[in-house]
N, C-alpha and C. Protein backbone atom coordinates (compact mmCIF):
# COMPACT_ATOMS: atom_id res chain seq x y z
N UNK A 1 21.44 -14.96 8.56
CA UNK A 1 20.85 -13.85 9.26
C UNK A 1 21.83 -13.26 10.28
N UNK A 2 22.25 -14.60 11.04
CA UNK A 2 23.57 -13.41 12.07
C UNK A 2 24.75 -12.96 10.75
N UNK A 3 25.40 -12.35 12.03
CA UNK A 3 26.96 -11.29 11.53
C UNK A 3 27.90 -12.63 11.45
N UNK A 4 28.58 -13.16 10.20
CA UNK A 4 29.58 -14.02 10.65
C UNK A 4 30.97 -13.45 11.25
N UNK A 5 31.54 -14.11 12.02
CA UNK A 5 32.66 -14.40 12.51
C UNK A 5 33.56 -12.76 11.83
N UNK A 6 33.72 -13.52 10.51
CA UNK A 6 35.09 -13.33 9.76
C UNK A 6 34.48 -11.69 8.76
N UNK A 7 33.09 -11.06 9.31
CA UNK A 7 32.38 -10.42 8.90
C UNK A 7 32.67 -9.21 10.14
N UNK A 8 32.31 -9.51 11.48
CA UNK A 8 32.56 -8.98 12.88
C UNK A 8 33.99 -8.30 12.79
N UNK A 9 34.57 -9.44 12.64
CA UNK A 9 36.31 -8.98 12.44
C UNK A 9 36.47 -8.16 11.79
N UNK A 10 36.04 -8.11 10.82
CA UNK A 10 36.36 -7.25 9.70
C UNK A 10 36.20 -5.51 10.13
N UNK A 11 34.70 -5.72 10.52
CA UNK A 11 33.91 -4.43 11.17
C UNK A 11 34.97 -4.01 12.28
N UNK A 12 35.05 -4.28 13.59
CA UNK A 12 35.98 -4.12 14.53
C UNK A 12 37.06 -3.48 14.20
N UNK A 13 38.52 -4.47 12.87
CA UNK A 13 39.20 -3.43 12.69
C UNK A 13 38.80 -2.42 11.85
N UNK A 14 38.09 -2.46 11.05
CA UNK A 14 37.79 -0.88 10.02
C UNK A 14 37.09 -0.04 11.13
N UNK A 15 36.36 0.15 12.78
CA UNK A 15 35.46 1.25 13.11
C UNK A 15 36.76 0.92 14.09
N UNK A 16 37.28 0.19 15.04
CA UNK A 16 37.88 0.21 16.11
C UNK A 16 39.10 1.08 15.90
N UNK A 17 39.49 1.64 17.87
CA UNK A 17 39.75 2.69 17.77
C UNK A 17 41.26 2.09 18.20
N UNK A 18 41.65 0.65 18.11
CA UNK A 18 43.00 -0.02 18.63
C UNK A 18 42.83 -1.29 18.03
N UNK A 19 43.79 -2.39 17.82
CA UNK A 19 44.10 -3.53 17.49
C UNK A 19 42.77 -4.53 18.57
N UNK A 20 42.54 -4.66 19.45
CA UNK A 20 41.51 -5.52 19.88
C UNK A 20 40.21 -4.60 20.62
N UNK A 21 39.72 -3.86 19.80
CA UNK A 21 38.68 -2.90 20.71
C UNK A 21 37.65 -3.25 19.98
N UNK A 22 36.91 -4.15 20.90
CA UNK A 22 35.33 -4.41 20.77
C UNK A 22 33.89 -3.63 20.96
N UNK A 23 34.80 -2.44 22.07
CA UNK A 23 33.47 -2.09 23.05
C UNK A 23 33.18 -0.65 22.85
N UNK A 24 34.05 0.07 21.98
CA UNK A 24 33.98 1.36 21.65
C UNK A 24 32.66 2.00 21.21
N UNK A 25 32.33 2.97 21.53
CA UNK A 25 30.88 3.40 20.78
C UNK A 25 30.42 3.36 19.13
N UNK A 26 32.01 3.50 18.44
CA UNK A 26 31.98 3.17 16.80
C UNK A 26 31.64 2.01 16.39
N UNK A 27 32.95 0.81 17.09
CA UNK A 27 32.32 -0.38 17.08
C UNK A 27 30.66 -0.95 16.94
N UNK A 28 30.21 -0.90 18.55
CA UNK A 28 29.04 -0.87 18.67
C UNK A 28 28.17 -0.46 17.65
N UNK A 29 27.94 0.38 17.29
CA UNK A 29 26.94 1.29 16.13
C UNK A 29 27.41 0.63 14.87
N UNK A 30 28.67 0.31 14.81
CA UNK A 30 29.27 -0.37 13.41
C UNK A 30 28.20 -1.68 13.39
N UNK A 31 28.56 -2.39 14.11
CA UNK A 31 27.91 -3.77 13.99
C UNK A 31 26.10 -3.93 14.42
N UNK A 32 26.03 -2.85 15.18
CA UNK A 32 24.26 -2.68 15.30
C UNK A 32 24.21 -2.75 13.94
N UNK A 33 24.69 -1.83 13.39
CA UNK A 33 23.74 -0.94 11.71
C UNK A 33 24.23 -2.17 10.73
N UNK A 34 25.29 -3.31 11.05
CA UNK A 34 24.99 -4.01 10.33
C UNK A 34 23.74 -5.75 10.30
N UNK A 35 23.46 -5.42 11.80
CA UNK A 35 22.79 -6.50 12.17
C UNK A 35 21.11 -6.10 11.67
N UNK A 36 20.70 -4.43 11.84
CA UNK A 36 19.75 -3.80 11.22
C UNK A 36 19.47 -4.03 9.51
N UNK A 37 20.62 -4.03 8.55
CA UNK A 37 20.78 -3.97 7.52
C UNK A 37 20.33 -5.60 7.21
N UNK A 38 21.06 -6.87 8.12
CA UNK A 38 20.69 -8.06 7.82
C UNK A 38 18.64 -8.48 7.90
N UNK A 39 18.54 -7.82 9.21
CA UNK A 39 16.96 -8.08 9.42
C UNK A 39 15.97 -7.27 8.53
N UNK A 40 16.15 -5.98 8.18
CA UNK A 40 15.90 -5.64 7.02
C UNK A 40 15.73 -5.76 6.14
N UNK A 41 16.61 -6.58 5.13
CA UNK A 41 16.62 -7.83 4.07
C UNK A 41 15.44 -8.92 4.51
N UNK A 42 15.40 -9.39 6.04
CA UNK A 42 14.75 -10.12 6.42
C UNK A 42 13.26 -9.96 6.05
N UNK A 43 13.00 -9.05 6.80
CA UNK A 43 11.51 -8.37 7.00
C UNK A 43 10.87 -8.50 5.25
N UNK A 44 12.06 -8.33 4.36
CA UNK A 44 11.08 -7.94 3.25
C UNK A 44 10.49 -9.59 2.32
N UNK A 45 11.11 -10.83 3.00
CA UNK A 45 10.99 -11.98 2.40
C UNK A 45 9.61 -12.11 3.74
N UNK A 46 9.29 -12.12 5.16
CA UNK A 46 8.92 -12.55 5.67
C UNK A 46 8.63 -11.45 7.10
N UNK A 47 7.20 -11.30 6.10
CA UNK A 47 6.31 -9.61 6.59
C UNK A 47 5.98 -9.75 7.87
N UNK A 48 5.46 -10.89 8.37
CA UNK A 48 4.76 -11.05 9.98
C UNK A 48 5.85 -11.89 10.77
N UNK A 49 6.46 -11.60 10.61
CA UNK A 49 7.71 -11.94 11.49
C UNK A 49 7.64 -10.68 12.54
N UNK A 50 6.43 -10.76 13.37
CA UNK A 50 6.33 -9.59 14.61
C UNK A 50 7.40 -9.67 15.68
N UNK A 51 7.98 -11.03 15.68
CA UNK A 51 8.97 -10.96 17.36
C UNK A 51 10.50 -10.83 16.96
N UNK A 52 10.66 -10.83 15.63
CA UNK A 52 11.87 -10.55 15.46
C UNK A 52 11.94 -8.91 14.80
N UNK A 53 10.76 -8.39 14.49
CA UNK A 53 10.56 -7.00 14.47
C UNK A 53 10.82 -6.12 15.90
N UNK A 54 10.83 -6.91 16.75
CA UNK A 54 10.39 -6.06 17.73
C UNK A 54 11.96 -6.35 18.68
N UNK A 55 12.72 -7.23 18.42
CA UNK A 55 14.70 -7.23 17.98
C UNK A 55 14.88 -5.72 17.33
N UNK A 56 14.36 -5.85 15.93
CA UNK A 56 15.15 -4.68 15.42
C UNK A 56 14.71 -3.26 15.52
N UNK A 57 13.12 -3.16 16.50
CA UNK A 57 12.81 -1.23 16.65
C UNK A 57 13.96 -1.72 18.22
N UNK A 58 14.26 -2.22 18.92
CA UNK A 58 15.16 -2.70 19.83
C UNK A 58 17.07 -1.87 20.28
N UNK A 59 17.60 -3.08 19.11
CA UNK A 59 18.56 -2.27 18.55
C UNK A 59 18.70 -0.97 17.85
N UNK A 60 17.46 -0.38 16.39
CA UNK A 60 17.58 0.37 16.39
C UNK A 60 17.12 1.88 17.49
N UNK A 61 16.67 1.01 18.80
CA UNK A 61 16.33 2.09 19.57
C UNK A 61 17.87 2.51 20.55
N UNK A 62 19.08 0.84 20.71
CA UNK A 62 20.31 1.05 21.30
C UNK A 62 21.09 1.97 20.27
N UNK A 63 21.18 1.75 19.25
CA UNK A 63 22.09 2.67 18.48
C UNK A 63 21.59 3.84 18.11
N UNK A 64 20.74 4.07 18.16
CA UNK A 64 20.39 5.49 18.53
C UNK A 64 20.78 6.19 19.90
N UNK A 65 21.02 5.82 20.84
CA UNK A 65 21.50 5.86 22.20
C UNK A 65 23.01 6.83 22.21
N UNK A 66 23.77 5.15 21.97
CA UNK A 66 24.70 5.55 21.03
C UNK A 66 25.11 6.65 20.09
N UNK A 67 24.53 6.48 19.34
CA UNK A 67 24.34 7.67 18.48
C UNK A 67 25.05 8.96 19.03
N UNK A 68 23.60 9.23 20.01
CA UNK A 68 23.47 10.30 21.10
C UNK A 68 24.69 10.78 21.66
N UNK A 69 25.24 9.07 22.30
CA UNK A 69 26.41 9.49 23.09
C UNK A 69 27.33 9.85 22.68
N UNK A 70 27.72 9.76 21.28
CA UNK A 70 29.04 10.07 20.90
C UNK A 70 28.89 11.32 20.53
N UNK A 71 27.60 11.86 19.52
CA UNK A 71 27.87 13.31 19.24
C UNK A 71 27.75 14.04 20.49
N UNK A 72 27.42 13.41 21.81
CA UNK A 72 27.74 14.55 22.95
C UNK A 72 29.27 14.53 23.22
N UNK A 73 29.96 13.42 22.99
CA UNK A 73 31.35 13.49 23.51
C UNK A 73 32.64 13.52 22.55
N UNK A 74 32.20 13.30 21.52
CA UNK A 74 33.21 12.83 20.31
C UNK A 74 32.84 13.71 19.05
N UNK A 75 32.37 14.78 18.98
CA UNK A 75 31.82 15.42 17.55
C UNK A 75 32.30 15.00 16.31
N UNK A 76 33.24 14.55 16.36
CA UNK A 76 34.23 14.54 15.36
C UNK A 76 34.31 12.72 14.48
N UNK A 77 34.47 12.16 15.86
CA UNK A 77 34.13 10.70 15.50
C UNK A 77 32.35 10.37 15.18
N UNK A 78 31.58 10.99 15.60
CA UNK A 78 29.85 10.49 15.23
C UNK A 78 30.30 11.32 13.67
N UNK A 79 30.65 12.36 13.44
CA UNK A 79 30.74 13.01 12.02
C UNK A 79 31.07 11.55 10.93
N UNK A 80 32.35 11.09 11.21
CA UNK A 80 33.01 10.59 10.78
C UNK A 80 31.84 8.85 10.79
N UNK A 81 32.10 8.56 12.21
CA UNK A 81 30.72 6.57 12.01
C UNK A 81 29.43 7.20 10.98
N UNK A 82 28.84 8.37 10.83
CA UNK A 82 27.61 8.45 10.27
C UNK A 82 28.01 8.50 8.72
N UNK A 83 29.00 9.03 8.39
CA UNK A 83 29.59 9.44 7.43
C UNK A 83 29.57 8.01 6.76
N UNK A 84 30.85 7.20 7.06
CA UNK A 84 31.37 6.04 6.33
C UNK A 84 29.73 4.78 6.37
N UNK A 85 28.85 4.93 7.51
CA UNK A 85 27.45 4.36 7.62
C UNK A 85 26.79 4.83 6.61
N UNK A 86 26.41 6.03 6.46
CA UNK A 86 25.60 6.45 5.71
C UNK A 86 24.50 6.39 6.60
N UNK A 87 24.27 6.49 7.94
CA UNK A 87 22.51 6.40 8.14
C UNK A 87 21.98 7.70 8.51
N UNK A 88 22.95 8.75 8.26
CA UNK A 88 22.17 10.15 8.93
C UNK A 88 22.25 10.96 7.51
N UNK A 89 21.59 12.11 7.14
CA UNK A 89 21.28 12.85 5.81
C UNK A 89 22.26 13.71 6.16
């Protein structure tokens, strides 16, 4: 259910915006939408799982935030994280 290790890493360098950048807004949204994607899978083996539902309207309420913040400051990079994500139409 968590993000492994060697999974994180991976994410970091493909969205990060330098060799050790954890904290970037791409980052961030990178690894939300993949921690969403894991509980997701979750939810569909194990329906009343209410407190770990309420983790993921959570996160998906931080990366939406996110979201926010970058197409106010970065047009170009939210184009680009939604793009290679796939979570916007």
């Amino acid at each position: 259910m968590a993000i492994t290790k060697e999974k994180k890493q991976e994410i970091m360098g493909s969205f990060g915006r330098g060799e050790q950048d954890t904290g970037s807004p791409e980052v961030q949204i990178a690894l939300l939408t993949a921690r969403i994607n894991d509980l997701t899978d979750h939810f569909k083996a194990h329906k009343k799982d209410h407190a770990s539902r309420r983790g993921l309207l959570m996160m998906v309420s931080k990366r939406s935030s996110l979201l926010k913040y970058l197409r106010l400051t970065d047009r170009k990079s939210y184009l680009d994280v939604i793009g290679r994500l796939g979570i916007r139409k």
